[in-house]
Protein backbone atom coordinates (compact mmCIF):
# COMPACT_ATOMS: atom_id res chain seq x y z
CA UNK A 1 0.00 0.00 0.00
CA UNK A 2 1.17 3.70 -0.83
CA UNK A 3 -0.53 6.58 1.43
CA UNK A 4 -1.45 9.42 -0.51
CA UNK A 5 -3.46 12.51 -0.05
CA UNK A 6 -6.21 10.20 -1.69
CA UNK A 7 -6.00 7.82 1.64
CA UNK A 8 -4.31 10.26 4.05
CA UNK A 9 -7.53 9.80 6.34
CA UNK A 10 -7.14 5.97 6.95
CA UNK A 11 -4.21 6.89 8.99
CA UNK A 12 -4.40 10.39 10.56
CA UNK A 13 -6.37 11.97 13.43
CA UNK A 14 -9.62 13.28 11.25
CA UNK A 15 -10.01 16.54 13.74
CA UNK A 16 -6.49 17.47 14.29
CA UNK A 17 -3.65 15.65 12.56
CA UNK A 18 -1.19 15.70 15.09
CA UNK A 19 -0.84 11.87 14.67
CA UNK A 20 -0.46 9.86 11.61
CA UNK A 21 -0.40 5.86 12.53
CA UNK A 22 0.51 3.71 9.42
CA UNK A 23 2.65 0.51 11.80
CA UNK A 24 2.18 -2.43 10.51
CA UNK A 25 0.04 -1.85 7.88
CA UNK A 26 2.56 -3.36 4.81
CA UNK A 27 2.85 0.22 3.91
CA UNK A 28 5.76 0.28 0.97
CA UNK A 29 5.65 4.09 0.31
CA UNK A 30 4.60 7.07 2.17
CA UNK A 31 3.90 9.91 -0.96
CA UNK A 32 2.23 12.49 1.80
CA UNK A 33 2.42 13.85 5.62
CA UNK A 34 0.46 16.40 6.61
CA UNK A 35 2.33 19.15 7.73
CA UNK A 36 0.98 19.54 11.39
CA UNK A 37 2.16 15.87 11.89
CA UNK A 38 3.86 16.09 15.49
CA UNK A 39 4.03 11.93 15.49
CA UNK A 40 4.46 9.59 13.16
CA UNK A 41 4.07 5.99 13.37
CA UNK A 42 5.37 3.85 10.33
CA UNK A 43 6.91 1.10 11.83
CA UNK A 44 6.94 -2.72 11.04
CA UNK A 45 6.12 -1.79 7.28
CA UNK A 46 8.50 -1.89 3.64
CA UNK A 47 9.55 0.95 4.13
CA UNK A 48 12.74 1.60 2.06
CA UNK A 49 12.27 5.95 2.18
CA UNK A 50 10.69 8.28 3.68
CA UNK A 51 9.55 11.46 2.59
CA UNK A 52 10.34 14.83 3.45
CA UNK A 53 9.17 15.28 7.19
CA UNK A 54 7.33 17.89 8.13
CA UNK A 55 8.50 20.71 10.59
CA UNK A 56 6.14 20.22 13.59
CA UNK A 57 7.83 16.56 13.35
CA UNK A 58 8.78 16.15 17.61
CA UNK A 59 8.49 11.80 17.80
CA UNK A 60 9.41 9.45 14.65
CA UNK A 61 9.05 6.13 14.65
CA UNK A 62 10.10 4.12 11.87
CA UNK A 63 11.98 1.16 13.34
CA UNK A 64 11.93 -2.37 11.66
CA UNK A 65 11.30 -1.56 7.83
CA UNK A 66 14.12 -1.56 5.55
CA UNK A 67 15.35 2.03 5.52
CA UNK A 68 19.15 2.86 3.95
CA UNK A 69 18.69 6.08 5.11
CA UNK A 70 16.58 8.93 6.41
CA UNK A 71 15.39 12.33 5.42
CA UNK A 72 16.67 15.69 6.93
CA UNK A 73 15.26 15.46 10.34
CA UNK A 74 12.83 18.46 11.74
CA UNK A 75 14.55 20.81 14.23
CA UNK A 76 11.88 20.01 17.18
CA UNK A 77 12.33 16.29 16.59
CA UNK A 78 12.72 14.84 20.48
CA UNK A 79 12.57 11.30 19.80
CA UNK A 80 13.99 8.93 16.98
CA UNK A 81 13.12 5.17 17.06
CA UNK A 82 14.96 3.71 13.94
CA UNK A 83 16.35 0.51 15.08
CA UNK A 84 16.27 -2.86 12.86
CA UNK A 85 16.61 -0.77 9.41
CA UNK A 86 19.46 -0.94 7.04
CA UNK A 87 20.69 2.51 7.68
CA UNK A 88 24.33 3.10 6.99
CA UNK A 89 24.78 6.66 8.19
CA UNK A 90 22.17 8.82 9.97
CA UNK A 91 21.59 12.51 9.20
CA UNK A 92 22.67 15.56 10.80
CA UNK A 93 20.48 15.05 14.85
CA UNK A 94 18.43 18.17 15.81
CA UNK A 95 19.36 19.85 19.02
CA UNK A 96 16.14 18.71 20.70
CA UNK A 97 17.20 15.44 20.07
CA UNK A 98 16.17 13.29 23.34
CA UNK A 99 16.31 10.01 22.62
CA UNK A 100 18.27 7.74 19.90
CA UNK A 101 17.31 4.04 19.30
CA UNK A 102 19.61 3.17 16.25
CA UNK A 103 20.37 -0.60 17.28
CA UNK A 104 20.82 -3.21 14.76
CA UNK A 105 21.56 -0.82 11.90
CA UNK A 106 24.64 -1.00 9.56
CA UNK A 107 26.31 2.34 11.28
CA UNK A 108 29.76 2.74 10.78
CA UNK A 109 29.50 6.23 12.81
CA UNK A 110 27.75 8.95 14.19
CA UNK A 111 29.37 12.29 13.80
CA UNK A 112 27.60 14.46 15.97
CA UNK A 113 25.34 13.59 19.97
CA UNK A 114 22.80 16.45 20.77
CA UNK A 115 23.73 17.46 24.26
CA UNK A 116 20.01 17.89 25.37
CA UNK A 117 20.35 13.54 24.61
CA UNK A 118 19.27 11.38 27.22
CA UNK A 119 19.04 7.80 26.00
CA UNK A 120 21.08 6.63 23.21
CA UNK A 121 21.26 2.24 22.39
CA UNK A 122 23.37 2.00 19.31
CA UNK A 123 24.64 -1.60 20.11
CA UNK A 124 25.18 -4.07 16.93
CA UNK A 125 26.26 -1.74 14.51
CA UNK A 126 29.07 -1.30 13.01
CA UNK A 127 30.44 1.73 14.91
CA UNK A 128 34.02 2.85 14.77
CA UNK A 129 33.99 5.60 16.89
CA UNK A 130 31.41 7.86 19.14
CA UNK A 131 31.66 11.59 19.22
CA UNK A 132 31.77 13.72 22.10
CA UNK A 133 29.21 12.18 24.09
CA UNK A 134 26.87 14.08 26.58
CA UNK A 135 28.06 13.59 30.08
CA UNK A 136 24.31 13.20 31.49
CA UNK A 137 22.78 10.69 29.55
CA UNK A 138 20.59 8.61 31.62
CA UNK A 139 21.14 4.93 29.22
CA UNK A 140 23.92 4.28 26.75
CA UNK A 141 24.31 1.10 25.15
CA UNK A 142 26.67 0.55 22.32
CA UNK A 143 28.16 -3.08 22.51
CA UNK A 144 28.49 -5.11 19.75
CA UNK A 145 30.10 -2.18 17.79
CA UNK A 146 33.65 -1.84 16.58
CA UNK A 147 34.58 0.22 19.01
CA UNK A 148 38.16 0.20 20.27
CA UNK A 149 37.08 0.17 24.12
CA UNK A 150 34.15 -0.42 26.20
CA UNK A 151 31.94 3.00 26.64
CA UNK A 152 29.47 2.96 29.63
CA UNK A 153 27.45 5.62 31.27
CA UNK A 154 30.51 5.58 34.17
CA UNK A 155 33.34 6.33 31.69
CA UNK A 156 31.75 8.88 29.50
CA UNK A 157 34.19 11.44 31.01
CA UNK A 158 37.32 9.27 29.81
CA UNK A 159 35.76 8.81 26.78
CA UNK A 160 35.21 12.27 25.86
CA UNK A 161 39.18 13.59 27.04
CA UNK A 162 40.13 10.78 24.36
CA UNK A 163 37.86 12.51 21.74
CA UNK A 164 39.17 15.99 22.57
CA UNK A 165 42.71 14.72 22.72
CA UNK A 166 42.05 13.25 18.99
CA UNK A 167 40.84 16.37 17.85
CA UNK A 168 43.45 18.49 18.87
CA UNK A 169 45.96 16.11 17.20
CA UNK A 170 44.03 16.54 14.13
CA UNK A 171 44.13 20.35 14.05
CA UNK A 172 47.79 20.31 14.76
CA UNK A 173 48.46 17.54 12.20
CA UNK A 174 46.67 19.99 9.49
């Protein structure tokens, strides 16, 4: 199935359309969201896209379709759910960004952790390296990565003096 403007109305809130719910629904291609959309539910689906999201965007689901990757993501967007895709690299994360579920993707990085981020579970991936990583998340799980050491909610700190260290090498290499 394709959602349209045609068949927007199947999966929207008919007064309001703050909610558009399309989960499990073998949905293959999502053509329209209206643009006061704060939540979107399209997960368990075909999903191989998405389209462009719309700017009162604040909670996306889309976990366990087949995503490669994912549109430019709203500036109020507070929570991403986008585990058990195929997604190889994720886009530039918003600000408001509260929690990340990217688990069981094929990430080889993330370049950039919101500090406002609370809960991030990127474990089986295929992660290299984590940025700068804020130093009051609440739940971090990234095992099963390639990381070159173990990062837990207790060594964040260490973690992050490594980073910094790295980067000033950089600069001074260049």
């Amino acid at each position: 199935m394709i959602i349209t403007k045609d068949n927007i109305n199947e999966f929207v809130e008919p007064n309001f359309q703050l909610t558009m719910d399309c989960s499990d629904s073998n949905i293959t291609e999502i053509k329209y969201i209206p643009k006061s959309v704060k939540t979107l539910y399209c997960h368990k689906n075909q999903l191989t896209s998405l389209p462009t999201l719309p700017d009162s965007l604040t909670h996306l689901y889309c976990y366990e379709n087949q995503l490669i990757e994912l549109p430019d993501l709203p500036n109020k967007l507070e929570y991403l759910y986008c585990y058990k895709n195929e997604l190889i690299k994720l886009p530039t994360l918003p600000n408001s960004l509260k929690d990340l579920y990217c688990y069981k993707n094929q990430l080889t990085e993330i370049s950039y952790i919101p500090n406002n981020l609370l809960n991030l579970f990127c474990y089986d991936n295929k992660l290299t390296l984590l940025p700068i990583l804020p130093e009051h998340l609440d739940n971090l799980y990234c095992h099963n990565n390639n990381l070159p050491y173990k990062i837990t909610e207790e060594n964040i700190k260490e973690h992050n003096k490594l980073i910094k260290r790295k980067q000033i090498l950089n600069k001074l290499n260049n």
